[in-house]
Protein backbone atom coordinates (compact mmCIF):
# COMPACT_ATOMS: atom_id res chain seq x y z
CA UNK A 1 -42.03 94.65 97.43
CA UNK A 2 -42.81 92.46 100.18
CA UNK A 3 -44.91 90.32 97.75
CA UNK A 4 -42.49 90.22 95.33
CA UNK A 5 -39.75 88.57 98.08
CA UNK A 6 -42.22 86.15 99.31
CA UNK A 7 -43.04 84.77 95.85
CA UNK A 8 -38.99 84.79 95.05
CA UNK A 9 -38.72 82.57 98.18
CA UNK A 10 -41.65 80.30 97.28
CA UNK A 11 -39.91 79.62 93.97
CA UNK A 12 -36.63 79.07 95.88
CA UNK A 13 -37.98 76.76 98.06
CA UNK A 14 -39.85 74.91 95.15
CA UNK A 15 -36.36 74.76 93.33
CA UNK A 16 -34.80 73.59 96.48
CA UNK A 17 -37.30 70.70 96.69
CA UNK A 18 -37.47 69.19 93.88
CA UNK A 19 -33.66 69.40 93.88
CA UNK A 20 -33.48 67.23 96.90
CA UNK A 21 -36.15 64.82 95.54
CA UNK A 22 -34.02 64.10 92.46
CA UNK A 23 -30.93 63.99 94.10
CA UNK A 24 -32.54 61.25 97.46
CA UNK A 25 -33.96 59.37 94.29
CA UNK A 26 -30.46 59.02 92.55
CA UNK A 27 -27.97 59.13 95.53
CA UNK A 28 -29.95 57.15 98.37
CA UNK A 29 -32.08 55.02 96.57
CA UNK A 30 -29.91 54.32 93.45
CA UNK A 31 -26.33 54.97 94.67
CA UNK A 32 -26.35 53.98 98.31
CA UNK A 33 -28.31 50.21 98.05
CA UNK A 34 -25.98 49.07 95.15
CA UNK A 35 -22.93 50.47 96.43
CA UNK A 36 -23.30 50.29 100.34
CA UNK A 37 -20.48 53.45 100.54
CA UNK A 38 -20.69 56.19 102.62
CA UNK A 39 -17.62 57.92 101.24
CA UNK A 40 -19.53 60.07 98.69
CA UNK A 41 -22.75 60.46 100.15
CA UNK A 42 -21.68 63.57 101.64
CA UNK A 43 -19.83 65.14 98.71
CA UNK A 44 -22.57 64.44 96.63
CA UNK A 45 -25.12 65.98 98.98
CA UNK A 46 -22.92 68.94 99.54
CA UNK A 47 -21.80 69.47 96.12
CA UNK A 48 -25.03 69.96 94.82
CA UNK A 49 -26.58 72.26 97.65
CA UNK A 50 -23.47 74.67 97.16
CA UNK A 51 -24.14 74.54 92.93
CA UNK A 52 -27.39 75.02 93.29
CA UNK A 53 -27.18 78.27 95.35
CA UNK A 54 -24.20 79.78 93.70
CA UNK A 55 -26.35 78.94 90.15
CA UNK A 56 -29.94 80.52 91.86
CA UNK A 57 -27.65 83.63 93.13
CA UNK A 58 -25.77 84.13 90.08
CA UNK A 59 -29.16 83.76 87.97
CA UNK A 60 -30.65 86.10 90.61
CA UNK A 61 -27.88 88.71 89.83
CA UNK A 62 -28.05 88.55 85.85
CA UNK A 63 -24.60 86.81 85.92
CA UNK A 64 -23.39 84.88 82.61
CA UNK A 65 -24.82 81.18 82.32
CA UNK A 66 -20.87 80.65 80.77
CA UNK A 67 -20.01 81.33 84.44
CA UNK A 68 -22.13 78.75 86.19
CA UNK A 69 -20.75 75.91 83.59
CA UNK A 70 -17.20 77.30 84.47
CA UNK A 71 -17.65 75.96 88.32
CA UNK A 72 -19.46 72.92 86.77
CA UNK A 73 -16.27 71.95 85.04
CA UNK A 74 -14.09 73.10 87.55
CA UNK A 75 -15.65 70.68 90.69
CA UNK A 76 -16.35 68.09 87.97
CA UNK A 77 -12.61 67.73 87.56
CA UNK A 78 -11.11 67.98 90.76
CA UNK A 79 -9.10 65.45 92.45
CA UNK A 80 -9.11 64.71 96.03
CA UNK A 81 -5.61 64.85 97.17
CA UNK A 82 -6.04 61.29 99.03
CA UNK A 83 -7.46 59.24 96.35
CA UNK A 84 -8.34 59.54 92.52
CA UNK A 85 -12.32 60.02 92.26
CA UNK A 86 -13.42 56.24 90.81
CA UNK A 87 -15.23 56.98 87.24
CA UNK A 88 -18.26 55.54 88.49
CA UNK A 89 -18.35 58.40 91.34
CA UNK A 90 -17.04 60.58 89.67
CA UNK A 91 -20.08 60.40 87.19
CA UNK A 92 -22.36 60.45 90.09
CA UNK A 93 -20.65 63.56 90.95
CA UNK A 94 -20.92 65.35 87.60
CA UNK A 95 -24.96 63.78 87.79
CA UNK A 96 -25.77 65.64 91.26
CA UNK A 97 -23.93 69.26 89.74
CA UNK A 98 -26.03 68.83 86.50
CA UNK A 99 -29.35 68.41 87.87
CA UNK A 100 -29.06 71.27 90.57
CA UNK A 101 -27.53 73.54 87.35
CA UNK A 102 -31.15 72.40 85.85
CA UNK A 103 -33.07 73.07 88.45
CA UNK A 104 -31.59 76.20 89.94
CA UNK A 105 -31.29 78.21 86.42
CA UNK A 106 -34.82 76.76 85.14
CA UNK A 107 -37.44 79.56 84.42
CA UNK A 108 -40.41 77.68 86.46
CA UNK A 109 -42.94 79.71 85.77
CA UNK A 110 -42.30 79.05 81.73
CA UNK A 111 -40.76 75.59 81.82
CA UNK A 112 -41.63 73.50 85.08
CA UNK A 113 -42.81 70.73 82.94
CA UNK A 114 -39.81 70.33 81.27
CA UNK A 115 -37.88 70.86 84.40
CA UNK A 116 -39.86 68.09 86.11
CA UNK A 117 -39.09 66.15 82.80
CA UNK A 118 -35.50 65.85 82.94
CA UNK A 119 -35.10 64.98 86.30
CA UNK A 120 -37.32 61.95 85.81
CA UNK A 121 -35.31 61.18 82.77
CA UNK A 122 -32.06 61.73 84.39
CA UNK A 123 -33.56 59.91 87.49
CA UNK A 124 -34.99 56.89 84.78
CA UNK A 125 -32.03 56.57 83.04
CA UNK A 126 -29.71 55.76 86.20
CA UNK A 127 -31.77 53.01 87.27
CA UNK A 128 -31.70 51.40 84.43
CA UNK A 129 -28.43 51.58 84.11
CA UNK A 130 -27.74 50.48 87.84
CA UNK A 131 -30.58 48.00 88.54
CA UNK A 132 -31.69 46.71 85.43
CA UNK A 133 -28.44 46.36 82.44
CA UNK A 134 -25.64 46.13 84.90
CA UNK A 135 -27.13 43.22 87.46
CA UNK A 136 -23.84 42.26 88.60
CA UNK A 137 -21.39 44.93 90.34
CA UNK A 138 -18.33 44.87 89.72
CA UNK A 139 -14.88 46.04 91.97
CA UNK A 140 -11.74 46.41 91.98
CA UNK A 141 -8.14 45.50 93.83
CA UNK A 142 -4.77 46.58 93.11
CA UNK A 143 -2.44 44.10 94.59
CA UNK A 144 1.43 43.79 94.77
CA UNK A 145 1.99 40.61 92.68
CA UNK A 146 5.15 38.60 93.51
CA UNK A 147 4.95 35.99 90.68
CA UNK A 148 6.61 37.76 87.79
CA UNK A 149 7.38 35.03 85.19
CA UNK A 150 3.20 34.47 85.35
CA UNK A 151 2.53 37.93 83.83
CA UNK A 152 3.81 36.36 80.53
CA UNK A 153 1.24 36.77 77.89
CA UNK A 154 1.51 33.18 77.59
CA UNK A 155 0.99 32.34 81.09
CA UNK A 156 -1.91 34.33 81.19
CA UNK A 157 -4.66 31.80 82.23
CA UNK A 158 -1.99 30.37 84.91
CA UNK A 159 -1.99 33.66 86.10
CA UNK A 160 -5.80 34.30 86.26
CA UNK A 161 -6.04 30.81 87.98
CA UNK A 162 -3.62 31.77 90.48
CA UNK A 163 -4.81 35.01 91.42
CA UNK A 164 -8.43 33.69 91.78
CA UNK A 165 -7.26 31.31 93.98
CA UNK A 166 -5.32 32.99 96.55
CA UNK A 167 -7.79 35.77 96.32
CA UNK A 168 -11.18 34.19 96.52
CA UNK A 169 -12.47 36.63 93.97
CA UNK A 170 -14.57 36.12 91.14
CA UNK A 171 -12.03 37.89 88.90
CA UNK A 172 -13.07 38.92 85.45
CA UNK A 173 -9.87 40.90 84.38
CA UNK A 174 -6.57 42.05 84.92
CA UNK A 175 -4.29 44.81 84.17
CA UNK A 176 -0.86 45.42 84.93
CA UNK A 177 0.28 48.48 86.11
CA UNK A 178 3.48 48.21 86.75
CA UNK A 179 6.84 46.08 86.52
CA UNK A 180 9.42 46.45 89.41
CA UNK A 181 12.49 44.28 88.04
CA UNK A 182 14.72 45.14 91.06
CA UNK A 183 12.85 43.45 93.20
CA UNK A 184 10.83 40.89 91.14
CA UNK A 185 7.22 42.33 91.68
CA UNK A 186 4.54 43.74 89.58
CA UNK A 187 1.42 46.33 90.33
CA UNK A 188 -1.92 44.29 88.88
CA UNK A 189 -5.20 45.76 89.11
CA UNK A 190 -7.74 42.82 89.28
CA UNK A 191 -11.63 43.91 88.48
CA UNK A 192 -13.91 40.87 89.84
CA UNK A 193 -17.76 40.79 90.03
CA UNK A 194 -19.05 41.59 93.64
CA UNK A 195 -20.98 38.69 95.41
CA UNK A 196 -22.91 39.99 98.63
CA UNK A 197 -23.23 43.45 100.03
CA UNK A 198 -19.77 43.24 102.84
CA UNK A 199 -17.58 43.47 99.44
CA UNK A 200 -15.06 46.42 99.09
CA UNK A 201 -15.35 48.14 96.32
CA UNK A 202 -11.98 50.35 96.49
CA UNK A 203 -9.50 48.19 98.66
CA UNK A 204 -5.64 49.08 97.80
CA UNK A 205 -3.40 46.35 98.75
CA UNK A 206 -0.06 46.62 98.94
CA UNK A 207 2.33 44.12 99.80
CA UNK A 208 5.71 46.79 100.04
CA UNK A 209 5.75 50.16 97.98
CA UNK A 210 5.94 50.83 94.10
């Protein structure tokens, strides 16, 4: 019996550690560099120590794998009631809940290669992604705009020109959110490529309410 526990614990512990090794690889030496934000780090971190034990314990009692997908759709959608989870982050988050599913509810003594397999591919695949295809990061601002007649679709390079120059940004797009006619203003969104590692990824602006 005894035997029996400390072998259960050795696996746990295994589990455990190559949990953390995938998730340090993806969220501190992937995330972290590129996006120099602390916000996450400790929902990400968190989130996937609390999946993985609920997964090993629910595995451990015989429960339904159904079940353990349940809570991975149910934190994968939730909105914080301050802000509305980026994509990009909220990727990351449904990334850190996937691999401790994986590595939690993986039979190691019948599959550890393949276990060690996707994390490397999951773990490949990211930095590619990050590092390598997408070179140049990219932010964005959502500003209260006061010159309406510019948001014309004809006046759209006018506009660009304008908001690049009383921004300083390197803007690549707009969109416009909203249109306030009482008072003359508009909501754009403005989604520039990030020079330098001080840039603010998530900065709301507001010049007066909606």
């Amino acid at each position: 019996m005894i035997l029996f526990i400390a072998t259960d614990f050795k696996i746990l512990l295994l589990k455990l550690a190559l949990d953390f090794a995938s998730l340090f690889a993806i969220v501190a030496l992937i995330y972290y560099p590129r996006m120099k934000d602390k916000d996450y780090l400790f929902t990400f971190f968190v989130f996937n120590l609390l999946i993985f034990l609920v997964c090993h314990f629910m595995n451990s009692l015989e429960l339904s794998m159904g079940l353990g997908f349940g809570l991975f759709a149910l934190f994968g959608i939730m909105r914080y009631r301050t802000i509305t989870v980026p994509i990009k982050e909220m990727t990351y988050l449904f990334t850190v809940i996937t691999i401790a599913i994986i590595n939690s509810l993986g039979e190691f003594e019948t599959a550890f290669k393949e276990i060690i397999i996707a994390n490397v591919i999951i773990i490949v695949l990211i930095y590619v992604l990050e590092r390598i295809w997408q070179r140049t990061q990219q932010g964005f601002k959502v500003i209260t705009y006061e010159k309406i007649e510019l948001i014309k679709p004809e006046n759209h390079q006018q506009l660009l020109e304008d908001l690049r120059q009383r921004t300083g940004l390197d803007i690549t797009a707009i969109d416009i959110d909203s249109i306030n006619f009482l008072n003359d203003t508009c909501v754009i969104k403005l989604y520039y490529n990030i020079h330098g590692e001080d840039a603010v990824r998530r900065m709301v602006e507001r010049n007066g309410g909606r």
